[in-house]
N, C-alpha and C. Protein backbone atom coordinates (compact mmCIF):
# COMPACT_ATOMS: atom_id res chain seq x y z
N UNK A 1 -31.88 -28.50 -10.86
CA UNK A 1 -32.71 -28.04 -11.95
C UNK A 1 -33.89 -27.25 -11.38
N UNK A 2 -34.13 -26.34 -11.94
CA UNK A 2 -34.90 -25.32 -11.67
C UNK A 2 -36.59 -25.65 -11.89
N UNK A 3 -36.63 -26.16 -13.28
CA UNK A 3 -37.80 -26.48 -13.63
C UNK A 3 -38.64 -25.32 -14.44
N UNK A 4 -37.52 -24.35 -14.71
CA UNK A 4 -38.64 -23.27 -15.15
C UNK A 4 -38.93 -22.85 -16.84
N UNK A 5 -39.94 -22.64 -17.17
CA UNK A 5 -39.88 -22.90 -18.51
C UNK A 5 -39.24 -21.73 -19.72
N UNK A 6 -38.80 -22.12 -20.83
CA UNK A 6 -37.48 -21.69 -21.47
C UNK A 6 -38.38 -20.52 -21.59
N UNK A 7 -39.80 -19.99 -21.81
CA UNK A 7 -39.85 -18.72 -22.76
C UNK A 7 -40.00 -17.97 -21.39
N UNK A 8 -40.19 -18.67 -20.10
CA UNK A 8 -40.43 -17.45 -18.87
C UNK A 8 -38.69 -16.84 -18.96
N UNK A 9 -37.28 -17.94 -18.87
CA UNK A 9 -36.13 -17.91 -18.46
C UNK A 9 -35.39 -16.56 -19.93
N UNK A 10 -35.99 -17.21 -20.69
CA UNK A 10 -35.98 -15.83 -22.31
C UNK A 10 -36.03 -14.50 -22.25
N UNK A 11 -37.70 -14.40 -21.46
CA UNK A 11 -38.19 -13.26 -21.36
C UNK A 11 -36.99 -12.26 -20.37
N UNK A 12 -36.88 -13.33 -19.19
CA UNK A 12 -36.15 -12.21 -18.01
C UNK A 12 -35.02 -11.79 -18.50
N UNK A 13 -33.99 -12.77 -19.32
CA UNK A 13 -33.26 -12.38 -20.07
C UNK A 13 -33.17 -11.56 -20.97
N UNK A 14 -33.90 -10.96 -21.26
CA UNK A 14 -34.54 -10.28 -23.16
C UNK A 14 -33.96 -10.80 -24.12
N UNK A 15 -34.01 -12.31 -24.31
CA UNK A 15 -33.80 -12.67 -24.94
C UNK A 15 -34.94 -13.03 -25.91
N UNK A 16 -34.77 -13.93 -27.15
CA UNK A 16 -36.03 -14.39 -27.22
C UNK A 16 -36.10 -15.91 -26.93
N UNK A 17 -37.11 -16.33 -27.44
CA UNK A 17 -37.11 -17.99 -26.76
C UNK A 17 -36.73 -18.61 -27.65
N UNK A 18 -36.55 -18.61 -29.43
CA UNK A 18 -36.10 -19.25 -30.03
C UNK A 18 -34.58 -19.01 -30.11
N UNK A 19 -33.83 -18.16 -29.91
CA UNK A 19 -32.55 -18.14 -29.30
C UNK A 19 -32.43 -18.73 -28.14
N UNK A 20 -33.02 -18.91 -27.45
CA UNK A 20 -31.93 -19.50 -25.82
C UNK A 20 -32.23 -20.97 -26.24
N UNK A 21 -33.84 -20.91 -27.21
CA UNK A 21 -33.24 -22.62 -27.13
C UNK A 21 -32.24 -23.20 -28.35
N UNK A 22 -31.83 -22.35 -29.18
CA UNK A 22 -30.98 -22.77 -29.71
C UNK A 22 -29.43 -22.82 -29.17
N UNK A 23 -29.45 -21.76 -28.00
CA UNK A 23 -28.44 -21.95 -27.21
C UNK A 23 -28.11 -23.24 -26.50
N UNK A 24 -29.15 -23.57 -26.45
CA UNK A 24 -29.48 -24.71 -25.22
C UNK A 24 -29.19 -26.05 -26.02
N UNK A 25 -29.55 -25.98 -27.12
CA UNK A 25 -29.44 -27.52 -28.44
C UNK A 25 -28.22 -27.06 -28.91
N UNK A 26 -27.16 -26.18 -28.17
CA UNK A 26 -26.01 -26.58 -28.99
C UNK A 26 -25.78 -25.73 -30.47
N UNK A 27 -27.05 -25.00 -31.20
CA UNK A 27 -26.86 -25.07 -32.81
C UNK A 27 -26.37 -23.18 -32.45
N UNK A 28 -26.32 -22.21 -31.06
CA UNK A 28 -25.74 -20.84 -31.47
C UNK A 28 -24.82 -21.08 -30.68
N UNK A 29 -23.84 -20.46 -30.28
CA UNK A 29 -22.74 -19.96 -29.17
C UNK A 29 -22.78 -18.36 -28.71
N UNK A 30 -23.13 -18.24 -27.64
CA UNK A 30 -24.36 -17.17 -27.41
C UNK A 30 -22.36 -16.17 -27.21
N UNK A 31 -22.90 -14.88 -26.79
CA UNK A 31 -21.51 -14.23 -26.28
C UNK A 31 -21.66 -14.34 -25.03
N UNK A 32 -20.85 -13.42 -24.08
CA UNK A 32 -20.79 -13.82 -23.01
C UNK A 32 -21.27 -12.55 -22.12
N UNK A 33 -22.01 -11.61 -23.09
CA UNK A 33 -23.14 -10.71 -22.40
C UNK A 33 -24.15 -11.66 -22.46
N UNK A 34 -24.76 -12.16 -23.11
CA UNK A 34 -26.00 -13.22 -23.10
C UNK A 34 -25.50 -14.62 -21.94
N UNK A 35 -24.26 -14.55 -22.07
CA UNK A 35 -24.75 -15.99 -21.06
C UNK A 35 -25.02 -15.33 -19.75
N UNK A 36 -23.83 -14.23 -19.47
CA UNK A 36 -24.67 -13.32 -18.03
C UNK A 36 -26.08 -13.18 -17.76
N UNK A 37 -26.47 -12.90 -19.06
CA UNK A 37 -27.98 -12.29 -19.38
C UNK A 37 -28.51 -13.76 -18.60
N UNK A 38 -28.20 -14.69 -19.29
CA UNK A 38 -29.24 -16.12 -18.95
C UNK A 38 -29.21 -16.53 -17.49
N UNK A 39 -27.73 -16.50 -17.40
CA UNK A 39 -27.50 -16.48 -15.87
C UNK A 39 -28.51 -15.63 -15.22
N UNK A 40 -28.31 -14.70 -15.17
CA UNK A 40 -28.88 -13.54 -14.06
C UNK A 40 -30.65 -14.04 -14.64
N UNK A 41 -31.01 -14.57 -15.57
CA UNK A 41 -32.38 -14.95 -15.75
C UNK A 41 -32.82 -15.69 -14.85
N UNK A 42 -31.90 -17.04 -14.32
CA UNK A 42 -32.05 -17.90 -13.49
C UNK A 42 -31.38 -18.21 -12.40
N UNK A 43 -31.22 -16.23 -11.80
CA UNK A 43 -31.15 -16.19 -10.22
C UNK A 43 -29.68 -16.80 -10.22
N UNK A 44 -28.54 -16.89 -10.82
CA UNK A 44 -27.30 -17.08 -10.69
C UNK A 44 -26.28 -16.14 -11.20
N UNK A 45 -24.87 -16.56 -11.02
CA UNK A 45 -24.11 -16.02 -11.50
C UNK A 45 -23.33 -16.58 -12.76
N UNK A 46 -22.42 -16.32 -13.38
CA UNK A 46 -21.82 -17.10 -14.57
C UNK A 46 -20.98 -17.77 -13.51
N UNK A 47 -20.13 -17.44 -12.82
CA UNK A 47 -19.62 -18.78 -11.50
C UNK A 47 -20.87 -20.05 -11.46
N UNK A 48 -22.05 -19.64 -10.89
CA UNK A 48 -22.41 -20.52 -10.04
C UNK A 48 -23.00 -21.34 -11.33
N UNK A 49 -23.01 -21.24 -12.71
CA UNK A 49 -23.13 -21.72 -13.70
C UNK A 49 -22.31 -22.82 -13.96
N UNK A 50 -21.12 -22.12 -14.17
CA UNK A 50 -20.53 -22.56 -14.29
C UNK A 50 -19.53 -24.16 -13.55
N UNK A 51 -19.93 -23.35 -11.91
CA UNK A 51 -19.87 -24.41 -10.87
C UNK A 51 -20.92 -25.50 -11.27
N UNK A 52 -22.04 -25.51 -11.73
CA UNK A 52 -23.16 -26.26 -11.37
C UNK A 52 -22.56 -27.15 -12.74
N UNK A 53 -22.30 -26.70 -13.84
CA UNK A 53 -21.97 -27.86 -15.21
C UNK A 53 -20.69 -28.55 -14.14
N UNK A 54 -19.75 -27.61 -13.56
CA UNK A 54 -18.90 -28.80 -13.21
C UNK A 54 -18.85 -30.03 -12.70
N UNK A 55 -19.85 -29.68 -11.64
CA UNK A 55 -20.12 -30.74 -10.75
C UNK A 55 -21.04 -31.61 -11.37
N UNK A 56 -21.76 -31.37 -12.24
CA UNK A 56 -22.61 -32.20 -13.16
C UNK A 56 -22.27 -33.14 -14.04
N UNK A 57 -20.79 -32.23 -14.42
CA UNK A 57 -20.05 -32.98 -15.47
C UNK A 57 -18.52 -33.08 -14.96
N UNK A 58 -18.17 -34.31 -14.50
CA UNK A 58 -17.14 -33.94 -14.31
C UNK A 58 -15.93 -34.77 -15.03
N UNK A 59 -14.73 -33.47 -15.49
CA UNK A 59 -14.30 -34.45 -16.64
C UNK A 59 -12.71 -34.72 -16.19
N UNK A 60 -12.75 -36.19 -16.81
CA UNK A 60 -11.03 -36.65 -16.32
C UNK A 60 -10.14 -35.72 -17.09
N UNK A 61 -8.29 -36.02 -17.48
CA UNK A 61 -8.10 -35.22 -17.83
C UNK A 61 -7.74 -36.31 -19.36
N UNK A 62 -8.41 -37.02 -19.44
CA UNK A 62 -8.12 -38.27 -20.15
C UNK A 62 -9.12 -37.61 -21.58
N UNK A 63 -10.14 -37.24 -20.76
CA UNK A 63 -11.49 -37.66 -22.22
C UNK A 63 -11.57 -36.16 -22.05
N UNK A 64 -10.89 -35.60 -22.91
CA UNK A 64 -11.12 -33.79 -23.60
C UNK A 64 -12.49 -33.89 -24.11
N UNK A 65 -13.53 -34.76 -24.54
CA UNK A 65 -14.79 -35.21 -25.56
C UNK A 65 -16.06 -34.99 -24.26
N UNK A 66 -15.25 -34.92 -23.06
CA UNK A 66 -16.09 -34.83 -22.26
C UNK A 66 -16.36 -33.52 -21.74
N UNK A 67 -16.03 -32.52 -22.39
CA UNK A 67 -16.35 -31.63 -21.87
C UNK A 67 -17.73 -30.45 -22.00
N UNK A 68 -18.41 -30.07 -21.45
CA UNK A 68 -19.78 -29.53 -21.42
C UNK A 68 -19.71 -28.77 -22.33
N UNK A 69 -20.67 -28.43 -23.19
CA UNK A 69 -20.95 -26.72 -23.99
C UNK A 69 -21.99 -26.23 -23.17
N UNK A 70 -21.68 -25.07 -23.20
CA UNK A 70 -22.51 -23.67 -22.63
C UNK A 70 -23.98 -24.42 -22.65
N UNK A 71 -24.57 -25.02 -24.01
CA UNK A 71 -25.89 -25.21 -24.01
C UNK A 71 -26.29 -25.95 -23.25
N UNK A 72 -25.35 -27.18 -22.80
CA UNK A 72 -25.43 -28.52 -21.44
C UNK A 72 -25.54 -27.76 -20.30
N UNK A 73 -24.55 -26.46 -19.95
CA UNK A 73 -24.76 -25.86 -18.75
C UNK A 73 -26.25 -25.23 -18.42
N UNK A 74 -26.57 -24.41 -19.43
CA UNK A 74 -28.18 -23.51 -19.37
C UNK A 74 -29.15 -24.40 -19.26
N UNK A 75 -29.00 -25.89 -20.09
CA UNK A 75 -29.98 -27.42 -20.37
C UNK A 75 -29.95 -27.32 -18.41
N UNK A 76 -29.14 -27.62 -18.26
CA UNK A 76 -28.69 -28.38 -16.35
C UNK A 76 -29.38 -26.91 -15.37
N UNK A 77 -29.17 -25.45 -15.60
CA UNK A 77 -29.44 -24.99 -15.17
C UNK A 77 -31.29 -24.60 -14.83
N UNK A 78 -31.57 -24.92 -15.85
CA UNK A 78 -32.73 -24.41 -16.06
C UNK A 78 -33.87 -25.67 -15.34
């Protein structure tokens, strides 16, 4: 975890801050120019994003319920 705060991680993105945190709570499903966008906000790639929910979360092949949304990954990244 980065530690850095959502409206600095927004800005680099051009996003705004009440979007990423709704990204982040789950309530938008951003596209996947914006998750780059967020990525590249916080010095990663959509891989190493993506790597980082894995290893965070890692799911059997038992519990499908376990699997991360985008907003758990950006939550973990940030």
């Amino acid at each position: 975890m980065r530690g850095d705060r959502l409206v600095d991680t927004a800005r680099r993105a051009d996003i705004s801050a009440q979007y990423l945190s709704e990204v982040e709570r789950g309530i938008k499903d951003p596209s996947s120019e914006i998750i780059e966008a967020i990525a590249g906000a916080l010095g990663m790639t959509v891989l190493d994003l993506c790597q980082a929910t894995i290893e965070h979360w890692p799911v059997s092949a038992s519990s499908i319920s376990g699997v991360p949304s985008v907003s758990s990954a950006l939550m973990l990244a940030a």
